[in-house]
N, C-alpha and C. Protein backbone atom coordinates (compact mmCIF):
# COMPACT_ATOMS: atom_id res chain seq x y z
N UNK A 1 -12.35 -27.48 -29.13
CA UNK A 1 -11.14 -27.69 -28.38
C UNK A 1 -11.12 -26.72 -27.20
N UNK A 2 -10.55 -26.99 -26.36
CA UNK A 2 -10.73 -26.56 -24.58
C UNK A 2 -9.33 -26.53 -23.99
N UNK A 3 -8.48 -25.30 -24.02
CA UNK A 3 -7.29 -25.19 -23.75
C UNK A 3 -7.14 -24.22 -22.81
N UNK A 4 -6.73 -24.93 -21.78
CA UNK A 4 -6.75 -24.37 -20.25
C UNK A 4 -5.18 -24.09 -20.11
N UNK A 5 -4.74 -22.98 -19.47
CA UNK A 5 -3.30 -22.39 -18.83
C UNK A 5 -3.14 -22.47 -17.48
N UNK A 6 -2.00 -23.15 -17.03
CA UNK A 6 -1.77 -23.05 -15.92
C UNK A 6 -0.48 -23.98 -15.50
N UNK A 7 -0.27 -23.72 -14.55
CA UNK A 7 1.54 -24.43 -14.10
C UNK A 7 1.15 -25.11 -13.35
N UNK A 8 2.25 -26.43 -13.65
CA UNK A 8 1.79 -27.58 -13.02
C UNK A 8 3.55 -27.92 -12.03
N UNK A 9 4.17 -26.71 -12.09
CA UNK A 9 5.50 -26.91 -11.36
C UNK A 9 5.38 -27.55 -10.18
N UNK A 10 6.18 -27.86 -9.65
CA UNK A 10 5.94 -28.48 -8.22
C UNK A 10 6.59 -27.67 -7.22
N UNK A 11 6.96 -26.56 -7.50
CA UNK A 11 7.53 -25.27 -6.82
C UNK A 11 5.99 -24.48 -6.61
N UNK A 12 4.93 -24.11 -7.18
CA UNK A 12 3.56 -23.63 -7.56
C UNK A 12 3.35 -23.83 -6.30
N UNK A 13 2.45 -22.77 -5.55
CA UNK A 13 1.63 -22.84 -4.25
C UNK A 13 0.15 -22.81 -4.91
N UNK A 14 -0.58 -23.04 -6.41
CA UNK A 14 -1.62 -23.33 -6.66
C UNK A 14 -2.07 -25.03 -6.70
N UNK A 15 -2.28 -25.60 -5.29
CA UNK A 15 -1.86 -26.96 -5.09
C UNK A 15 -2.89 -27.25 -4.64
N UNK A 16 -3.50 -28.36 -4.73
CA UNK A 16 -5.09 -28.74 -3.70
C UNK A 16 -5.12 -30.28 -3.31
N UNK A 17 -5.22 -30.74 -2.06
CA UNK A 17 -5.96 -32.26 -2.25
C UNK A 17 -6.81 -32.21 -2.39
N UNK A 18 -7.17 -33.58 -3.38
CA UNK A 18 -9.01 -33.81 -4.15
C UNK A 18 -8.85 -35.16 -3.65
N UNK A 19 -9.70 -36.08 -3.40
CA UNK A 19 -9.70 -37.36 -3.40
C UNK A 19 -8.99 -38.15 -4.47
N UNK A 20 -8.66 -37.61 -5.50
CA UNK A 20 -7.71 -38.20 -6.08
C UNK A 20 -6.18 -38.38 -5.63
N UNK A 21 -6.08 -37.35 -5.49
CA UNK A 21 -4.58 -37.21 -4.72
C UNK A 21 -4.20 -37.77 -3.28
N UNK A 22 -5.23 -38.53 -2.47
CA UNK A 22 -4.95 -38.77 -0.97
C UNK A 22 -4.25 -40.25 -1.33
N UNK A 23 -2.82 -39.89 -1.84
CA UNK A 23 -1.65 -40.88 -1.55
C UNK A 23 -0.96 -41.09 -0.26
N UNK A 24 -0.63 -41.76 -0.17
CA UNK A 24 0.97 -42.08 0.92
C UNK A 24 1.63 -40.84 0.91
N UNK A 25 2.06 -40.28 -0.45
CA UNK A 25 3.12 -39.18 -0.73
C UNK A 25 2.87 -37.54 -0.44
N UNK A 26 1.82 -37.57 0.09
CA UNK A 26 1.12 -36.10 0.25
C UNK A 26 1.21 -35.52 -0.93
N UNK A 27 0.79 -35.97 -2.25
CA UNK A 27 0.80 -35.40 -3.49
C UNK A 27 -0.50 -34.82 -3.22
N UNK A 28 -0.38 -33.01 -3.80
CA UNK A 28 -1.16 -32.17 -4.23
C UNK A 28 -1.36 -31.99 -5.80
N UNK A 29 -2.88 -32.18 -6.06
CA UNK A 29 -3.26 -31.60 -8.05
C UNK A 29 -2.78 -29.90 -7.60
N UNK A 30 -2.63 -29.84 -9.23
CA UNK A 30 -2.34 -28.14 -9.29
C UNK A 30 -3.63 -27.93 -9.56
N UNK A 31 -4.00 -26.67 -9.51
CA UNK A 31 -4.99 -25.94 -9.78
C UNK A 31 -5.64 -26.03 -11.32
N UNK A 32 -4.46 -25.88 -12.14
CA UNK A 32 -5.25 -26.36 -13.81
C UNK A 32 -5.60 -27.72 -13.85
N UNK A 33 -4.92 -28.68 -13.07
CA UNK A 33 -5.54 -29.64 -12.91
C UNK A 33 -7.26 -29.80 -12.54
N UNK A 34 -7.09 -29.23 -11.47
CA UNK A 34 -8.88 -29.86 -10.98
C UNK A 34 -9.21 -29.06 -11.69
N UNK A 35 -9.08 -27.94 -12.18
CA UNK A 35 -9.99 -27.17 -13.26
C UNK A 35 -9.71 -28.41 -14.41
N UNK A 36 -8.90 -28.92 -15.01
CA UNK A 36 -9.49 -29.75 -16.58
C UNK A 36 -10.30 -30.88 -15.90
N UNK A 37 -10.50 -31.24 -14.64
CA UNK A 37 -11.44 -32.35 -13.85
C UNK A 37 -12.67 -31.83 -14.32
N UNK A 38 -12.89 -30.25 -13.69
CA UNK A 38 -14.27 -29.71 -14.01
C UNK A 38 -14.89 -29.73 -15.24
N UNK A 39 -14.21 -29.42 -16.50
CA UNK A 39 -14.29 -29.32 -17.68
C UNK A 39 -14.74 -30.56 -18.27
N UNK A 40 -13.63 -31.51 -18.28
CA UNK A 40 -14.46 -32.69 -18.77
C UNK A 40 -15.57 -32.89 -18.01
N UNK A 41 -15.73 -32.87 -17.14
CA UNK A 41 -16.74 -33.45 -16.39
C UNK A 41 -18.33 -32.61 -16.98
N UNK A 42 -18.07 -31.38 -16.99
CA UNK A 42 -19.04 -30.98 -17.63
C UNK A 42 -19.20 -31.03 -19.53
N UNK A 43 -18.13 -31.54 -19.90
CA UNK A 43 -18.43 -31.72 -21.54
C UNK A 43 -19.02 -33.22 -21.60
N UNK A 44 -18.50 -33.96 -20.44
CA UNK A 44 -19.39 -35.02 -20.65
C UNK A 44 -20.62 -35.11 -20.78
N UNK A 45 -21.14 -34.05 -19.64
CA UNK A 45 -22.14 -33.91 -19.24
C UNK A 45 -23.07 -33.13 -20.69
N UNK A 46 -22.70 -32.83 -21.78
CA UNK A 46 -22.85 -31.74 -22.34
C UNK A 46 -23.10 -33.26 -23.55
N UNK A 47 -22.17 -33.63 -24.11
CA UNK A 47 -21.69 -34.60 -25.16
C UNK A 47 -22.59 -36.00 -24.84
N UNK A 48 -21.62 -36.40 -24.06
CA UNK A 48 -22.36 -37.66 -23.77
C UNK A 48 -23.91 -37.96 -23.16
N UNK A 49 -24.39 -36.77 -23.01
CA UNK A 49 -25.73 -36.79 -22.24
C UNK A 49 -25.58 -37.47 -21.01
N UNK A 50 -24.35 -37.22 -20.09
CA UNK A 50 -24.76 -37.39 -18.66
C UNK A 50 -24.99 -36.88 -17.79
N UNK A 51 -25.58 -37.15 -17.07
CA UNK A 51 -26.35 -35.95 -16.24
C UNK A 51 -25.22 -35.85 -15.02
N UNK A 52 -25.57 -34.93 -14.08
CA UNK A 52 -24.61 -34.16 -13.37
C UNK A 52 -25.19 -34.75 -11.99
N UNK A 53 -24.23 -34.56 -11.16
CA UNK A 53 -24.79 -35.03 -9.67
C UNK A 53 -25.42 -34.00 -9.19
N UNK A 54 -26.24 -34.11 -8.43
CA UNK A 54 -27.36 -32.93 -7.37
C UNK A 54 -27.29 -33.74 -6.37
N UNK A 55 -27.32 -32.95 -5.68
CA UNK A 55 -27.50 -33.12 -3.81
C UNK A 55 -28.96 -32.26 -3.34
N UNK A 56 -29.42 -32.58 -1.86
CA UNK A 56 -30.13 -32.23 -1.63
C UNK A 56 -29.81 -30.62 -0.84
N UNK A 57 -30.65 -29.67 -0.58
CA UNK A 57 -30.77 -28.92 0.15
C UNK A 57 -30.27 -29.13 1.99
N UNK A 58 -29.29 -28.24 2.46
CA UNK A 58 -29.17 -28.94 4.14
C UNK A 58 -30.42 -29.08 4.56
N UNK A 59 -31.44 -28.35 4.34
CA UNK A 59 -32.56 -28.30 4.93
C UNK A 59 -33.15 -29.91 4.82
N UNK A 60 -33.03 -29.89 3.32
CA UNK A 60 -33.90 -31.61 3.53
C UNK A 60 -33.11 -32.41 4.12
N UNK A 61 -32.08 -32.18 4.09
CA UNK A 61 -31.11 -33.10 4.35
C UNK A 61 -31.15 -33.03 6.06
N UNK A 62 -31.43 -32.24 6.81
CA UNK A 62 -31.71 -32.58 7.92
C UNK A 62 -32.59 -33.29 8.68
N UNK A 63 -34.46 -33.12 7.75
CA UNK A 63 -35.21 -33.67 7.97
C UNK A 63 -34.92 -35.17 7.61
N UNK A 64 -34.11 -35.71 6.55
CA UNK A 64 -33.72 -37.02 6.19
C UNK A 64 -33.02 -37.13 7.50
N UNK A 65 -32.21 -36.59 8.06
CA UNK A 65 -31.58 -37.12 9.05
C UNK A 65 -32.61 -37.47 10.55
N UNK A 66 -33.04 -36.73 10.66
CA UNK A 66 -34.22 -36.62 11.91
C UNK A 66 -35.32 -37.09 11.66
N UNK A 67 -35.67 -37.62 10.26
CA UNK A 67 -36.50 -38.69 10.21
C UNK A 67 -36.19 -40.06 10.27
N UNK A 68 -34.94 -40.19 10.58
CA UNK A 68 -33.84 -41.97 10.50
C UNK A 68 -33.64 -41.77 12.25
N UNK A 69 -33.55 -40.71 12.75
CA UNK A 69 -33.35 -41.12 14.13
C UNK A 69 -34.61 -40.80 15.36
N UNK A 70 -35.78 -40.52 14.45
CA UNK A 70 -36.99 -40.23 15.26
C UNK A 70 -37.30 -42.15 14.70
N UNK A 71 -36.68 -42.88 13.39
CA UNK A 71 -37.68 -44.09 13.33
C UNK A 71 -36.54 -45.23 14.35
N UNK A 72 -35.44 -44.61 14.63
CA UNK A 72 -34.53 -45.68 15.48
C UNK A 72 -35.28 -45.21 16.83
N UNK A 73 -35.72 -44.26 16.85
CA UNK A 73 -36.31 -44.28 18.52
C UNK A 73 -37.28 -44.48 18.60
N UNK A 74 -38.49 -44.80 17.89
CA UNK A 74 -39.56 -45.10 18.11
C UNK A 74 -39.20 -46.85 17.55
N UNK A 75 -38.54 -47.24 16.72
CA UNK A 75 -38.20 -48.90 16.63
C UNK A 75 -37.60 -49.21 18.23
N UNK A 76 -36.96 -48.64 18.92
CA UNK A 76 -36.85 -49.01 20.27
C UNK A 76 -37.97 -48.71 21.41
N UNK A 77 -38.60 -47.91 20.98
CA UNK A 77 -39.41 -47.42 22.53
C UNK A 77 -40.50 -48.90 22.20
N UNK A 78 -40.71 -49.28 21.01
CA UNK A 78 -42.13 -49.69 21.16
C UNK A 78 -41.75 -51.40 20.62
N UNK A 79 -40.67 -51.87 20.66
CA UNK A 79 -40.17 -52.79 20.61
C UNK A 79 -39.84 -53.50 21.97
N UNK A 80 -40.17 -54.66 22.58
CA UNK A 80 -39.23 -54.67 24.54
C UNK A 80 -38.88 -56.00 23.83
N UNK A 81 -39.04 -57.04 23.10
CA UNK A 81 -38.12 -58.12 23.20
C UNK A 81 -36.69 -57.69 22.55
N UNK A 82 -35.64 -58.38 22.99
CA UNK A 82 -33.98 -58.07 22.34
C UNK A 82 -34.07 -58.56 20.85
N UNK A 83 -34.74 -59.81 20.46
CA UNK A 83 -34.91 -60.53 19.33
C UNK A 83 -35.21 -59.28 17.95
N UNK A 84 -36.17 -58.96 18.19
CA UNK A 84 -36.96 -58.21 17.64
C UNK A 84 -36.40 -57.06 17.36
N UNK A 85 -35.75 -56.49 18.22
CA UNK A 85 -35.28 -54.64 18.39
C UNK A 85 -34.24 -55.11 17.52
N UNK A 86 -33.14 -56.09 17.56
CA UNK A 86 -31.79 -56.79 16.85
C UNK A 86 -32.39 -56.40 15.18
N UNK A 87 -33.29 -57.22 15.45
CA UNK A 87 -34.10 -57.34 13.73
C UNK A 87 -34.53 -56.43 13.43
N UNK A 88 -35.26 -55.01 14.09
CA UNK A 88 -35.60 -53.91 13.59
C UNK A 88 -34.07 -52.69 13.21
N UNK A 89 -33.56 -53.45 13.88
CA UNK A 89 -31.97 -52.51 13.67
C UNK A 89 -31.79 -52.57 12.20
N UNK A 90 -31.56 -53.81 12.30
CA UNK A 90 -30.79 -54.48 10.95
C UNK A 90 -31.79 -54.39 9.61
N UNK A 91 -33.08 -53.96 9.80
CA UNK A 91 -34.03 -53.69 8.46
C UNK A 91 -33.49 -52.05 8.78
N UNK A 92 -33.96 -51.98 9.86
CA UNK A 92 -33.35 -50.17 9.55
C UNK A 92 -31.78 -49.43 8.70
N UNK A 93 -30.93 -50.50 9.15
CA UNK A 93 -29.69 -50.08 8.41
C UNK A 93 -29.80 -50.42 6.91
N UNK A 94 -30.11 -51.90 6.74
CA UNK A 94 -30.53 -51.92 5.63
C UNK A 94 -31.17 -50.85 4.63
N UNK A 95 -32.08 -50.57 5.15
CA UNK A 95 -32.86 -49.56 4.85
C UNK A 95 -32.33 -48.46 4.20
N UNK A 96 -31.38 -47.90 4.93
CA UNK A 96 -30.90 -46.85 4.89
C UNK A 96 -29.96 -46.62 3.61
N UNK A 97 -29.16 -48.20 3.63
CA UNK A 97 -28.10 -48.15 2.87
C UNK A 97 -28.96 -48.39 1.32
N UNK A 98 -29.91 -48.96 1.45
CA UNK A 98 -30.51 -49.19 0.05
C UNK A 98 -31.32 -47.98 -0.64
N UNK A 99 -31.66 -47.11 0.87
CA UNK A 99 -32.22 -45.42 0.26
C UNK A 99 -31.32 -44.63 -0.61
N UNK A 100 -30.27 -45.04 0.34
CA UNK A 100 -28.94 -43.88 -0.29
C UNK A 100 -28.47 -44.77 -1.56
N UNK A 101 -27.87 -46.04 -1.47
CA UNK A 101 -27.80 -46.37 -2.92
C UNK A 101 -28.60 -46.31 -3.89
N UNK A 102 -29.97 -46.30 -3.64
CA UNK A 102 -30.84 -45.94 -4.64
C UNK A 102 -30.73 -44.63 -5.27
N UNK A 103 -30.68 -43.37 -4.33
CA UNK A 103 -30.56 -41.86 -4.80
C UNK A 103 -29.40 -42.15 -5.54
N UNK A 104 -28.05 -42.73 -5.08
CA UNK A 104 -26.93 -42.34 -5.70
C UNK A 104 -26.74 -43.16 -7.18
N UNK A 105 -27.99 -43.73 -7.26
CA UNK A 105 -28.00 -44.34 -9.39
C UNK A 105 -28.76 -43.19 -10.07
N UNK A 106 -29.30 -42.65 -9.13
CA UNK A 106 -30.39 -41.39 -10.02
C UNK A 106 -28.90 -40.10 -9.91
N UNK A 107 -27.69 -40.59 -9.42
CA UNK A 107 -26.63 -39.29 -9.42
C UNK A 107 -26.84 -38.43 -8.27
N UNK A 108 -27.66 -38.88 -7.40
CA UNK A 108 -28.20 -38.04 -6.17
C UNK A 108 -27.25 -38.38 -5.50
N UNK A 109 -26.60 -36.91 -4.57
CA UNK A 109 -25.48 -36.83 -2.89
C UNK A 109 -26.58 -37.12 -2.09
N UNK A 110 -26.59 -37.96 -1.23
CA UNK A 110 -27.70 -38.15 -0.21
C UNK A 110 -26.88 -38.36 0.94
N UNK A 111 -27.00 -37.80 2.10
CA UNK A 111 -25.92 -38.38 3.16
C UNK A 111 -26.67 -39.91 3.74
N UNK A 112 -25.60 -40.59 3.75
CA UNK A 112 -26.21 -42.10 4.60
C UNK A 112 -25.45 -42.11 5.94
N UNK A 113 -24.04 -41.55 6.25
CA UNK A 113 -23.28 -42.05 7.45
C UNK A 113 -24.13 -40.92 8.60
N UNK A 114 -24.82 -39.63 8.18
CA UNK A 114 -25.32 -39.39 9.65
C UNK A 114 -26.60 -40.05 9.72
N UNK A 115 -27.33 -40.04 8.64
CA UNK A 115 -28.53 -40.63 9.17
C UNK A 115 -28.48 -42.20 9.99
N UNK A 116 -27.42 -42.97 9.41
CA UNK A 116 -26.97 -44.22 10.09
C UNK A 116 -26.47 -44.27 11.90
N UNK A 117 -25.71 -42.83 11.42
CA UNK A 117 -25.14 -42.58 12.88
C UNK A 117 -26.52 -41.77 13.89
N UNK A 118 -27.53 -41.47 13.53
CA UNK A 118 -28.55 -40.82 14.44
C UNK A 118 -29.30 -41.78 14.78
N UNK A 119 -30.03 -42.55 13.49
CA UNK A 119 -30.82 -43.85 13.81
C UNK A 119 -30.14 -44.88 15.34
N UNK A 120 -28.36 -44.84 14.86
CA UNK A 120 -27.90 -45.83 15.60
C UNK A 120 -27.90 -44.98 17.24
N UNK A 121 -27.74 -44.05 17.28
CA UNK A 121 -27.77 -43.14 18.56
C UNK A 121 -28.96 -42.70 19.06
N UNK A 122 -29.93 -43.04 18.34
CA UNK A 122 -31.31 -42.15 19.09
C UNK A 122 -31.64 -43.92 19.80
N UNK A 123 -31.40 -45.11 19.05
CA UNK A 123 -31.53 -46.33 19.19
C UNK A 123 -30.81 -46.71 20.90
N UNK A 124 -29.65 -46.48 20.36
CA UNK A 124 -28.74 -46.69 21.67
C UNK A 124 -29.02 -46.36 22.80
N UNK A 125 -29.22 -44.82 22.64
CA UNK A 125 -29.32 -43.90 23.69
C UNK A 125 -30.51 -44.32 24.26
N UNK A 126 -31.60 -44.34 23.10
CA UNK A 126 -32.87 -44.93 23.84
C UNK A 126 -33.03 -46.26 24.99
N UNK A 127 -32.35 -47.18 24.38
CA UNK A 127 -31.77 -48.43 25.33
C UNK A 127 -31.34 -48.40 26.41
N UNK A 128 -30.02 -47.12 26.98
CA UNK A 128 -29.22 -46.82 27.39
C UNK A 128 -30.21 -46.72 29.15
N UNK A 129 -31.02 -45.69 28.42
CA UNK A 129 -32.25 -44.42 29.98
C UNK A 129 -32.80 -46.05 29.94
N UNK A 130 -33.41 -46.79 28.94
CA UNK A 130 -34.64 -47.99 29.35
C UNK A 130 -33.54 -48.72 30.65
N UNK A 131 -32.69 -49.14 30.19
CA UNK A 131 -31.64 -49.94 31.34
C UNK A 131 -31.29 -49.11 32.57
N UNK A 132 -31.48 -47.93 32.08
CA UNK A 132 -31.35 -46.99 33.60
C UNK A 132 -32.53 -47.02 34.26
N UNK A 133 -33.90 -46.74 33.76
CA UNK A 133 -34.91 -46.49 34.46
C UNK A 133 -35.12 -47.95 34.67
N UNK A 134 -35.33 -49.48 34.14
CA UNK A 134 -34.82 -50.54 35.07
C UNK A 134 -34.57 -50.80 36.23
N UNK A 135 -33.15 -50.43 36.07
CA UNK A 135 -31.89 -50.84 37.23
C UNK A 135 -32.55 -49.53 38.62
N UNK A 136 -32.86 -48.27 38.11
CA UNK A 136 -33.17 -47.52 39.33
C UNK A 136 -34.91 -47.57 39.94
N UNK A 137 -35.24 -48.61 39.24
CA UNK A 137 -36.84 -49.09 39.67
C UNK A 137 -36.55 -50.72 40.55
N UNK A 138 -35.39 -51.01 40.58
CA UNK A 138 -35.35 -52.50 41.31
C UNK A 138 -34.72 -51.82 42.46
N UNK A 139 -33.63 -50.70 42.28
CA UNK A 139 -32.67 -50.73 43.45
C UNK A 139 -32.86 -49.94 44.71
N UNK A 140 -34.36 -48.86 43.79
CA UNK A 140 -35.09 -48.15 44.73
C UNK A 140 -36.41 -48.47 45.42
N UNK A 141 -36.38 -48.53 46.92
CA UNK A 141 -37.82 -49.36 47.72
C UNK A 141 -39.09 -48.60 47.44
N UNK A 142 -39.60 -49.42 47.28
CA UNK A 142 -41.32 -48.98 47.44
C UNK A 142 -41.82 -48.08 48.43
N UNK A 143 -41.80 -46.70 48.17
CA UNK A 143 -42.27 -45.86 49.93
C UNK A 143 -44.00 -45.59 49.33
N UNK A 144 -44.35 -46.28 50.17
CA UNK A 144 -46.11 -46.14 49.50
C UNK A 144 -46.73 -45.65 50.91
C-alpha cells in the first residue's frame, strides 16, 4: 500500500498544469496529485511488467532532425520535375510519420513535428533560391 500526503484545497498554491488538466476552466492538479500519476505509473511499470517510456538523447535527437532536412534538400536539389518532387514530399512525410509511430510502440519519445518541420523547410527553402536563381537568369542579359 502507497499512501501519499498532500492538500488538494483549492486555496493551495501547490498547483500544476499537466496535459490532463488543459480544460476550458483553467483547472490546475495539485501537487499530490501528479505525484500519485508518478507512482502508479511506475507500479505499473513494476507489477504489470510495463515498460517505461525513454526518449532519445538531444544529441541524437538533433542528428534525427538534420538527417530529415539534409534528405528534404537533397529530395529537392536532385529532383527538377514538380510531379516527382510532389511524390518525394509525400514518401518523405510519410516516412517520417511511420518512423516516429514506429519508435512510439517500442514506448520511444521521438520528436516527429521538427523533423517534419526541417524536411518541409530545407525542401521549401530549397525551391524558394531554385525559383530565384531562375527568374534572375531570364531577367538578367547575357554580357559575354
Amino acid at each position: 500500500m502507497v499512501v501519499l500526503i498532500g492538500t488538494t484545497a483549492y486555496t493551495s498554491t501547490d498547483k500544476f498544469f499537466t496535459p490532463y488538466t488543459l480544460r476550458g476552466d483553467n483547472y490546475q492538479m495539485s501537487g499530490v496529485e501528479v505525484h500519485l500519476h508518478m507512482v502508479s505509473q511506475f507500479l505499473s511499470a513494476v507489477l504489470d511488467d510495463y515498460p517505461l517510456p525513454w526518449a532519445w538523447p538531444d544529441s541524437v535527437e538533433i542528428v534525427w532532425i538534420i538527417i530529415w532536412a539534409s534528405g528534404g534538400s537533397l529530395i529537392t536539389w536532385q529532383l527538377q520535375k514538380r510531379r516527382y518532387l510532389v511524390m518525394a514530399y509525400g514518401v518523405g512525410v510519410v516516412a517520417i510519420a511511420t518512423t516516429t509511430g514506429a519508435f512510439f510502440l517500442t514506448n520511444a519519445w521521438v520528436p516527429a513535428v521538427a523533423p517534419l518541420a526541417a524536411f518541409t523547410l530545407a525542401s521549401g527553402g530549397l525551391l524558394v533560391y531554385r525559383r530565384y536563381r531562375q527568374r534572375r537568369s531570364l531577367t538578367r542579359p547575357n554580357l559575354r
